[in-house]
N, C-alpha and C. Protein backbone atom coordinates (compact mmCIF):
# COMPACT_ATOMS: atom_id res chain seq x y z
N UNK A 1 123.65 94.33 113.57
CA UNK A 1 122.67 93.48 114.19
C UNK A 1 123.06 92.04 113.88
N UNK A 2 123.32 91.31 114.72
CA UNK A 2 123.46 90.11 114.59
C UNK A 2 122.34 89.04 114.04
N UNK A 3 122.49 87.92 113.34
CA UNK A 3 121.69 86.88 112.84
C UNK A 3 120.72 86.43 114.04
N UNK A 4 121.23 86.06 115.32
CA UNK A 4 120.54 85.65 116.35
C UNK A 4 119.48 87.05 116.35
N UNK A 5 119.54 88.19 116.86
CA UNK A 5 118.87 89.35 116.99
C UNK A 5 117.60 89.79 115.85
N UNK A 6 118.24 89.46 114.74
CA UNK A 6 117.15 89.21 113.73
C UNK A 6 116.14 88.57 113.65
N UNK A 7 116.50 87.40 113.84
CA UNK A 7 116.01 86.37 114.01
C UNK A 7 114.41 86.12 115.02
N UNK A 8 115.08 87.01 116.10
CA UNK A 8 113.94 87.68 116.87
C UNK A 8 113.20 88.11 116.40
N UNK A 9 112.98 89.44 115.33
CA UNK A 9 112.48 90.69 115.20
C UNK A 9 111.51 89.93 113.83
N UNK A 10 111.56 88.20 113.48
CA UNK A 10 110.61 88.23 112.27
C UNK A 10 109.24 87.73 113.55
N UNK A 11 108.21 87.80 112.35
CA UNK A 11 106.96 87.16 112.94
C UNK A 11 106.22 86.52 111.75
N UNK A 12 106.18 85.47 112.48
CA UNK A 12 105.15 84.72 111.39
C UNK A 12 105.35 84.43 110.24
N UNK A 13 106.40 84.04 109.79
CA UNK A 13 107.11 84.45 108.36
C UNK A 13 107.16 82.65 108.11
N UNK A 14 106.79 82.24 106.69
CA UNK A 14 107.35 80.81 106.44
C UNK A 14 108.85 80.28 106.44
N UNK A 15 109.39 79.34 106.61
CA UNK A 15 110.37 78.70 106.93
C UNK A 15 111.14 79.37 105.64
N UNK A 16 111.08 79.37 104.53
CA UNK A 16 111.68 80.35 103.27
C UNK A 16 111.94 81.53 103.77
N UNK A 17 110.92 82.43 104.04
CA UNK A 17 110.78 83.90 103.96
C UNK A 17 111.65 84.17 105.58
N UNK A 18 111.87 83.22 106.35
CA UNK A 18 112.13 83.70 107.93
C UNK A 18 113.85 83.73 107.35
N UNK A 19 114.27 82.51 106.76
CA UNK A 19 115.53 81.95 106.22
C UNK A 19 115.96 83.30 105.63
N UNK A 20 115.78 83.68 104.41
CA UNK A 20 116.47 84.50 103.81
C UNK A 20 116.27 85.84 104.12
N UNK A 21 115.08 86.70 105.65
CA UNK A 21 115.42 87.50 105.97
C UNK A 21 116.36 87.39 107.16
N UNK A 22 116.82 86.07 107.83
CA UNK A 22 118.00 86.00 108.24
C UNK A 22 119.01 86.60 107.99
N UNK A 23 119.44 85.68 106.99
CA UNK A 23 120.64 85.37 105.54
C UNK A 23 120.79 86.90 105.10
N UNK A 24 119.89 87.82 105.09
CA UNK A 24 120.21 89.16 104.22
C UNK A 24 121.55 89.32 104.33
N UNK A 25 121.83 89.64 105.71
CA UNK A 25 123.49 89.99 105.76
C UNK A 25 124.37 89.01 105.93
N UNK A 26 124.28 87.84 106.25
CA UNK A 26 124.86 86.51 106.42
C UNK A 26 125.70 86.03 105.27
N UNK A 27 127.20 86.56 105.41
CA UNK A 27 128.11 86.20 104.72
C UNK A 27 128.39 85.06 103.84
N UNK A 28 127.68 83.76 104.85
CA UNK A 28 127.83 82.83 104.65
C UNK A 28 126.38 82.25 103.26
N UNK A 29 125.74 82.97 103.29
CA UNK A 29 124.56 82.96 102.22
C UNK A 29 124.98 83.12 100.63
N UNK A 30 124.38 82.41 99.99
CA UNK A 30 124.59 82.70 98.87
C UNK A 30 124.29 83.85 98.05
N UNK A 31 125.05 84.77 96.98
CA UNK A 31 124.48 86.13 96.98
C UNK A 31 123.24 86.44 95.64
N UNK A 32 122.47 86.23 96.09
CA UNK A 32 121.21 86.77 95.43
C UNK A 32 120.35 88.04 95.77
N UNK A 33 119.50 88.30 94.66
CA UNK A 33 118.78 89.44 95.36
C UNK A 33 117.55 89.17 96.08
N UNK A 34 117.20 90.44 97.20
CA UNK A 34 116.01 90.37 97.64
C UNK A 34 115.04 91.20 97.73
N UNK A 35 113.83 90.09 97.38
CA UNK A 35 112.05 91.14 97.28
C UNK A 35 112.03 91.15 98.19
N UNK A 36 110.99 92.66 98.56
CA UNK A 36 110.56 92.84 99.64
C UNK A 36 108.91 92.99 99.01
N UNK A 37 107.83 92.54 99.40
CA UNK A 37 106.37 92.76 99.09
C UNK A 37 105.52 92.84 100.03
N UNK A 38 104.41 93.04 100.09
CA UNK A 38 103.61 93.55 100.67
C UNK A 38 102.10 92.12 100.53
N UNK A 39 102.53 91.62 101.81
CA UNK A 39 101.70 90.65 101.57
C UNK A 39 100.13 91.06 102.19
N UNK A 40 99.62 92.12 102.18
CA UNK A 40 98.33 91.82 102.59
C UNK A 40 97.75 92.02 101.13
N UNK A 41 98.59 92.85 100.18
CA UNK A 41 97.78 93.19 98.65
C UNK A 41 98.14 91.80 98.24
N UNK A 42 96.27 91.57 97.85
CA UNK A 42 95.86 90.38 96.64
C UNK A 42 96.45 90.00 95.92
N UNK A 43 96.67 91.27 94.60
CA UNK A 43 97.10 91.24 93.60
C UNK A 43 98.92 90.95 93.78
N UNK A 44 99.65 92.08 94.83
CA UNK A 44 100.81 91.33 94.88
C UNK A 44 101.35 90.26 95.30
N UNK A 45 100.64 89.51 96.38
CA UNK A 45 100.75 87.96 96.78
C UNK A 45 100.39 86.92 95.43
N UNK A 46 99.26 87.65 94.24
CA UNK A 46 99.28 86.87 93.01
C UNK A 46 100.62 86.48 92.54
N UNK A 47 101.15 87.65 92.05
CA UNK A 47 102.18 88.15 91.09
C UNK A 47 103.50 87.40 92.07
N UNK A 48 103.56 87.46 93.50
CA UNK A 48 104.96 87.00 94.10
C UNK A 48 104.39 85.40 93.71
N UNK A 49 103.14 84.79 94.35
CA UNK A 49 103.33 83.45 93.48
C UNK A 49 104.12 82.49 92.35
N UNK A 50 103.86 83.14 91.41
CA UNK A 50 103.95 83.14 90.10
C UNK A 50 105.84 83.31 89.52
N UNK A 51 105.90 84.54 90.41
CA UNK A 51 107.41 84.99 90.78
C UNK A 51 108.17 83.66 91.50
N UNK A 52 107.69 83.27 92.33
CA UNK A 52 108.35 81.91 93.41
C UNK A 52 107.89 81.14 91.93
N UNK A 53 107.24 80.44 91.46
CA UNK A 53 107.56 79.09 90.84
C UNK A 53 108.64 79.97 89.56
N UNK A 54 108.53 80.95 89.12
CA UNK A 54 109.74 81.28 88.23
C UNK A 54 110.82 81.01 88.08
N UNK A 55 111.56 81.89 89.59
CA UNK A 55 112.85 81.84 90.25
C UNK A 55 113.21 81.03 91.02
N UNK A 56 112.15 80.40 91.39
CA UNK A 56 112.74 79.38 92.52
C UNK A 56 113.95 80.12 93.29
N UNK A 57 114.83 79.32 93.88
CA UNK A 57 115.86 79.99 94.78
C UNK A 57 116.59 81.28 94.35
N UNK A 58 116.64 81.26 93.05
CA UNK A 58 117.80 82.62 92.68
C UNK A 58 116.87 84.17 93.30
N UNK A 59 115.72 84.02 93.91
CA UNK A 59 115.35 85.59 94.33
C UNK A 59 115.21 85.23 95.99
N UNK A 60 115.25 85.48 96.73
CA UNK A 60 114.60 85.67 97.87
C UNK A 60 113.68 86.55 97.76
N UNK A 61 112.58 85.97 98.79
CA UNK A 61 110.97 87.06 98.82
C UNK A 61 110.96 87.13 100.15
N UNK A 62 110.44 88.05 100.67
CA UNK A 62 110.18 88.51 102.31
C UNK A 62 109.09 89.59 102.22
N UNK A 63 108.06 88.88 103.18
CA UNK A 63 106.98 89.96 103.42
C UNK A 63 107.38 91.11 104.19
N UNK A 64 106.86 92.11 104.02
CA UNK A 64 107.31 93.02 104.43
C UNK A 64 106.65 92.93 106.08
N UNK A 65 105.32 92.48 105.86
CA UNK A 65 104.49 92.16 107.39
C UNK A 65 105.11 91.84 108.53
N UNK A 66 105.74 90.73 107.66
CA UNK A 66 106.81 89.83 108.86
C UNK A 66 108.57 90.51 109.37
N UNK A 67 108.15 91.86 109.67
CA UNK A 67 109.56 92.67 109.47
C UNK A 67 109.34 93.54 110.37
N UNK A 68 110.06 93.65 111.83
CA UNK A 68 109.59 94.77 112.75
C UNK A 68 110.27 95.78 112.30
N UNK A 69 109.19 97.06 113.16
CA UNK A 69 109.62 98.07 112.50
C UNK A 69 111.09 98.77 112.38
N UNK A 70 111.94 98.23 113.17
CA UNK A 70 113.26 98.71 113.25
C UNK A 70 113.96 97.71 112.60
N UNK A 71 114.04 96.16 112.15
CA UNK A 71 114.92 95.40 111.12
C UNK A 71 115.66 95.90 110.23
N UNK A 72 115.53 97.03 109.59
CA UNK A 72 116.35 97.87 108.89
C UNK A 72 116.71 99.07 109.01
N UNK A 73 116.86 99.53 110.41
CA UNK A 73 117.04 100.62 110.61
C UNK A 73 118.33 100.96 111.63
N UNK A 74 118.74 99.53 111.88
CA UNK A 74 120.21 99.11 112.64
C UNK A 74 121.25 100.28 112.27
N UNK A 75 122.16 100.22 113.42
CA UNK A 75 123.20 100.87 113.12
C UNK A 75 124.34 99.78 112.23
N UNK A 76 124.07 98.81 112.19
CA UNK A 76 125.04 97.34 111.86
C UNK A 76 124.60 97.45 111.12
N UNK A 77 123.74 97.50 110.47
CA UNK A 77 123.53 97.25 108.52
C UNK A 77 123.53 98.70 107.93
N UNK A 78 123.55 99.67 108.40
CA UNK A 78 123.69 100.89 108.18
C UNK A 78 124.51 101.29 106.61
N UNK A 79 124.13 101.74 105.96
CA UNK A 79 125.08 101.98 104.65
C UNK A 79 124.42 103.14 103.97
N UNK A 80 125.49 104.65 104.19
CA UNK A 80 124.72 105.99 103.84
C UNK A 80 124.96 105.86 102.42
N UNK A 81 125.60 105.12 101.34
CA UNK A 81 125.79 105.12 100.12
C UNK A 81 124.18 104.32 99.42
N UNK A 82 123.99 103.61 100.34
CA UNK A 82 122.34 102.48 100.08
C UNK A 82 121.85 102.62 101.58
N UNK A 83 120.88 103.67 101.64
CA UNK A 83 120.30 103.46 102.55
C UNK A 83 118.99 102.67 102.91
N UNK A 84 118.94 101.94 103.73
CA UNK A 84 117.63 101.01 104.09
C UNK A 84 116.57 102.04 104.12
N UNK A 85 115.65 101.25 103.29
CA UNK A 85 114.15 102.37 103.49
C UNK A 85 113.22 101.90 104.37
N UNK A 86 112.37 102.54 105.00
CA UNK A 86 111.79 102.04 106.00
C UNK A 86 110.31 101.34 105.63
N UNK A 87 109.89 100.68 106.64
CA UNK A 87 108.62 99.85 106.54
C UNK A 87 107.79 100.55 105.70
N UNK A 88 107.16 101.78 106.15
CA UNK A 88 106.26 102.60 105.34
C UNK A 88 106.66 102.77 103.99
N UNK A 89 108.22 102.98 104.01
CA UNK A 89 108.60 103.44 102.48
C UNK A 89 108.49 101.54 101.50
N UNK A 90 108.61 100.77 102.41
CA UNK A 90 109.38 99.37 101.34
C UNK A 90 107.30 99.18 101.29
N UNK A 91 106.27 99.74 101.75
CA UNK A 91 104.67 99.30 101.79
C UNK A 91 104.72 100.02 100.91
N UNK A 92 104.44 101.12 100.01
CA UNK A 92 104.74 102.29 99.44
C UNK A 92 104.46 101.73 97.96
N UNK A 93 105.91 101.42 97.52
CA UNK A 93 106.23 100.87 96.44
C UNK A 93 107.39 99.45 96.62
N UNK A 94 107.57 98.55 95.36
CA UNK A 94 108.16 97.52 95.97
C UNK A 94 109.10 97.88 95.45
N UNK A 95 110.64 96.99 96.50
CA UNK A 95 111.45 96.94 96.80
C UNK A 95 112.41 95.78 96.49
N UNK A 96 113.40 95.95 96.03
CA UNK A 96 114.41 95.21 95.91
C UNK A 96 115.65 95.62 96.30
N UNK A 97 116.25 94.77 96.83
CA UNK A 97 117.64 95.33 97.16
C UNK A 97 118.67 93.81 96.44
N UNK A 98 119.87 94.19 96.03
CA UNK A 98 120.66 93.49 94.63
C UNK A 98 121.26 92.89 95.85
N UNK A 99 122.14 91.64 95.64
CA UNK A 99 123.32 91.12 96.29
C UNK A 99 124.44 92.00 96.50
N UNK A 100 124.61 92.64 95.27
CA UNK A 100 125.72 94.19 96.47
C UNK A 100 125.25 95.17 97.08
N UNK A 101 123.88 95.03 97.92
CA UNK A 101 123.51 96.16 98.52
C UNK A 101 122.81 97.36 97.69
N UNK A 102 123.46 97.31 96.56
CA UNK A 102 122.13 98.53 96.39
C UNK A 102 120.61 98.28 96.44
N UNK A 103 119.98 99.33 96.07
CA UNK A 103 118.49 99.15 95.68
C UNK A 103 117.52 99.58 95.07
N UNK A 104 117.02 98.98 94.19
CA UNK A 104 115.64 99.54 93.49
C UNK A 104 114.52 99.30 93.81
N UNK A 105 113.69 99.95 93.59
CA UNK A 105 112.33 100.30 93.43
C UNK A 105 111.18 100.71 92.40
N UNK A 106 110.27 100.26 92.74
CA UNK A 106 108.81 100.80 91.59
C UNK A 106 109.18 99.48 90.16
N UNK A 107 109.20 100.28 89.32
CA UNK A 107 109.08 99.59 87.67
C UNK A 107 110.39 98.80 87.85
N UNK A 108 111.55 99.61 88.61
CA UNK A 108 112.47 98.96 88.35
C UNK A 108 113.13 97.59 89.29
N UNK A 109 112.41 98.01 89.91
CA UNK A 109 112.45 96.59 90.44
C UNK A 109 111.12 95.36 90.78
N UNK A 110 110.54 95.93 89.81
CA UNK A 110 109.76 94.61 88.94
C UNK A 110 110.43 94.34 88.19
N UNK A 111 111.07 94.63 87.44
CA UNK A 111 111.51 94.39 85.89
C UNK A 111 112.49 93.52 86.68
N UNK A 112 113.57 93.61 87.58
CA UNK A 112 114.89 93.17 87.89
C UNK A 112 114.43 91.84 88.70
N UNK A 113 113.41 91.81 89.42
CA UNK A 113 112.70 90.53 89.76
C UNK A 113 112.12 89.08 88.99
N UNK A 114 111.98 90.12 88.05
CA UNK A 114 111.33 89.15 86.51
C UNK A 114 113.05 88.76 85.81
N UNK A 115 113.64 89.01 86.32
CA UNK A 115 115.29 88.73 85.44
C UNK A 115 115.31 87.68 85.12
N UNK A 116 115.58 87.20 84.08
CA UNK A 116 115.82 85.68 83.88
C UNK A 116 114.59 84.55 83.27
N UNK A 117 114.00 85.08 83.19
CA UNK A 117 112.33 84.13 83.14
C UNK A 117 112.11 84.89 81.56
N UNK A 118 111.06 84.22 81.30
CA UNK A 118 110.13 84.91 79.57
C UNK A 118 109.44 86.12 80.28
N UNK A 119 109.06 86.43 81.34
CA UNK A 119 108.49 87.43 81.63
C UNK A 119 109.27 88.64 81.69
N UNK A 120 110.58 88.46 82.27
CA UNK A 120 111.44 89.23 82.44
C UNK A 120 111.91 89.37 80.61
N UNK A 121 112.09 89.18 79.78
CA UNK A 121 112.49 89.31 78.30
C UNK A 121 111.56 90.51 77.91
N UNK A 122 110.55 90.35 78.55
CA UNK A 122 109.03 91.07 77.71
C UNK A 122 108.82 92.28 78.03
N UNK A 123 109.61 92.59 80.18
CA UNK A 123 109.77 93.33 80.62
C UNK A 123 109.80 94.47 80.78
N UNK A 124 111.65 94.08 80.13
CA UNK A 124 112.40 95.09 80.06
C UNK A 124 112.21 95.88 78.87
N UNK A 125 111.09 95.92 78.21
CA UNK A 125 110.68 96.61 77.22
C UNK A 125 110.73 98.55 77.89
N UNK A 126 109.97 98.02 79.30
CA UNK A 126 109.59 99.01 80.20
C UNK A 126 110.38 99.64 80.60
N UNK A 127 111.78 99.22 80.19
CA UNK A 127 113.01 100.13 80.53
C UNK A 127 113.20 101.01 79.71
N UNK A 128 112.72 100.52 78.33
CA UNK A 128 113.57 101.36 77.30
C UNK A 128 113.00 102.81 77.57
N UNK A 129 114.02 103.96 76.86
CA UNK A 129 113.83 105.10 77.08
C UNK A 129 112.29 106.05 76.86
N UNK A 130 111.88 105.68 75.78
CA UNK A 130 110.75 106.37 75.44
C UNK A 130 109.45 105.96 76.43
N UNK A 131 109.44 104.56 76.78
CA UNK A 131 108.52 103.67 77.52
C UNK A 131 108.22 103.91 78.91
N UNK A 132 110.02 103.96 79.19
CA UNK A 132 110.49 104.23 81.01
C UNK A 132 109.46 105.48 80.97
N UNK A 133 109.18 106.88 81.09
CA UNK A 133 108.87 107.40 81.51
C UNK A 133 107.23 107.46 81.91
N UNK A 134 106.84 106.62 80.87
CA UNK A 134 105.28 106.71 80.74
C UNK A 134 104.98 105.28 81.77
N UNK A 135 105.68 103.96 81.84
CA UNK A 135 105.67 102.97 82.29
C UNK A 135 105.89 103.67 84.11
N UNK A 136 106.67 104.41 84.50
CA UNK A 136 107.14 104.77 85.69
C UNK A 136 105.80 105.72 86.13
N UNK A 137 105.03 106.36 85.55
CA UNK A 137 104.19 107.40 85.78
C UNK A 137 102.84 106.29 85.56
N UNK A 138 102.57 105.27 85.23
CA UNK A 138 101.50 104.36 85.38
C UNK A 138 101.56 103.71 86.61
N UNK A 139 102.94 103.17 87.10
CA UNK A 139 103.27 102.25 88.05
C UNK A 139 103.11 103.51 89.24
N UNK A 140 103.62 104.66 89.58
CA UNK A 140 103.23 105.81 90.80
C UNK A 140 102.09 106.06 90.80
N UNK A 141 101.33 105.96 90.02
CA UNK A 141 99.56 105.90 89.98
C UNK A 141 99.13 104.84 90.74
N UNK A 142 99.57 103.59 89.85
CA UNK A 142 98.68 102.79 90.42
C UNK A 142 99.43 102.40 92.26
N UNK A 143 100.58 102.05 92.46
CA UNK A 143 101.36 102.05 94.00
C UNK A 143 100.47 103.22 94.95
N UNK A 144 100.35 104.40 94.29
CA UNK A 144 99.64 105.56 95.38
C UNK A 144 98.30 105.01 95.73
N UNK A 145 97.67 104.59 94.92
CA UNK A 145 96.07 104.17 94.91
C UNK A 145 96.24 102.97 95.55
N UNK A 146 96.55 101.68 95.37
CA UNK A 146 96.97 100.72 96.07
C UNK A 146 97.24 100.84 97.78
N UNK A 147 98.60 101.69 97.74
CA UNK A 147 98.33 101.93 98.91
C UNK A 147 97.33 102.68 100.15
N UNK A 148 96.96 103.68 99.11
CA UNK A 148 96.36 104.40 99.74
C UNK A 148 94.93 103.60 99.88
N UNK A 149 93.99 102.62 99.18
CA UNK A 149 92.97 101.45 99.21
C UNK A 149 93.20 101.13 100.49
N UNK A 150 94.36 99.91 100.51
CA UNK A 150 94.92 99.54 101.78
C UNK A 150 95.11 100.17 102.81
N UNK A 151 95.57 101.09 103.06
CA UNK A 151 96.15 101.86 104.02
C UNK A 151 95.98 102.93 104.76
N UNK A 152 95.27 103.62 103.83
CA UNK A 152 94.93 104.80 103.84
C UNK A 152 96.09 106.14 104.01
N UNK A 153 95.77 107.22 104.63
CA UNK A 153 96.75 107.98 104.08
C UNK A 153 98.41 107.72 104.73
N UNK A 154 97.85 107.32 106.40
CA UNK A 154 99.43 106.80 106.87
C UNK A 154 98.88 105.50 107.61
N UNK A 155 100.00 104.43 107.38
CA UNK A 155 100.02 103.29 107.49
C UNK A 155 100.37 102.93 109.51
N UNK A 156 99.33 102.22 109.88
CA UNK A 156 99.83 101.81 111.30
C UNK A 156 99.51 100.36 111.57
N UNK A 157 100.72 100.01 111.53
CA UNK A 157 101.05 98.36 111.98
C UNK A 157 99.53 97.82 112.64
N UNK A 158 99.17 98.43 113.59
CA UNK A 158 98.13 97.88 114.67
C UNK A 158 96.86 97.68 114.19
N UNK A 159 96.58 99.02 113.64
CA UNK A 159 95.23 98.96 112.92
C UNK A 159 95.43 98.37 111.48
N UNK A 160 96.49 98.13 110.56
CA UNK A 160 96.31 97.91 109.11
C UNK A 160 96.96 96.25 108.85
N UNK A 161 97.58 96.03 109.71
CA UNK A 161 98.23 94.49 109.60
C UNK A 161 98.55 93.80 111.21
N UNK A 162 97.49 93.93 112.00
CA UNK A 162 97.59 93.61 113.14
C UNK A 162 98.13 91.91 113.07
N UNK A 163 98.47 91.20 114.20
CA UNK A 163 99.21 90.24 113.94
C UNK A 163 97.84 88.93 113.77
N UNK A 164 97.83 88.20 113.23
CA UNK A 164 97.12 86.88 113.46
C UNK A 164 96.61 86.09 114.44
């Protein structure tokens, strides 16, 4: 999918967030990673706040809102080793995808978002072994309930994030 073609497929997105879901594949971009969030939840538009004055440029953020439903589902960005997850799946739980294409999700890509900051130090506690499992089984609790608040059991563009 070309940059022009993309380019199309955002809506409503701020001059930041339109930019670097451009740039995702754009060679010419500098390589950082990118959030994907879910801007109609409160609490995560808090937390990406907070996240933007952190990182300033080193993260890209992109609402997931502002993302038609096929933007990642191209045959041109296609990669069966990292596959793009889809709208429903990146609403789900959050999403990151690294500057080489891979991608995480849930705990772990909070933690990898917080990289670099005092928050991120305090974090990665949540990685460690004994923690990870109980930290990962709090975070699928609360993402299911979250979404499911929002969303209910399946998510439809029209009725749950109609456009502005």
């Amino acid at each position: 999918m070309s940059v022009a073609t993309r380019k199309t497929k955002i809506k409503d997105l701020s001059s930041s967030e339109s930019t670097a879901l451009t740039n995702i594949d754009n060679d010419d971009s500098p390589s950082v990673d990118t959030l994907f969030f879910d801007g109609q939840c409160p609490l995560c538009a808090s937390e990406i706040a907070q996240l933007r004055k952190a990182r300033g440029g080193s993260l890209r953020i992109v609402d997931i809102h502002g993302i038609e439903d096929d933007a990642f589902n191209s045959s041109d960005i296609a990669d069966a080793a990292n596959p793009e997850p889809g709208k429903d799946q990146l609403l789900r739980v959050l999403h990151l995808r690294r500057a080489d294409g891979s991608w995480l999700k849930s705990a772990d890509a909070n933690v990898a978002a917080w990289e670099g900051t005092t928050h991120g130090r305090v974090l990665r506690i949540l990685r460690w072994p004994l923690i990870r499992h109980f930290a990962d089984a709090v975070y699928a609790l609360w993402a299911t309930w979250r979404y499911k608040r929002l969303y209910g059991k399946q998510f439809t563009e029209k009725l749950h994030a109609p456009d502005s």
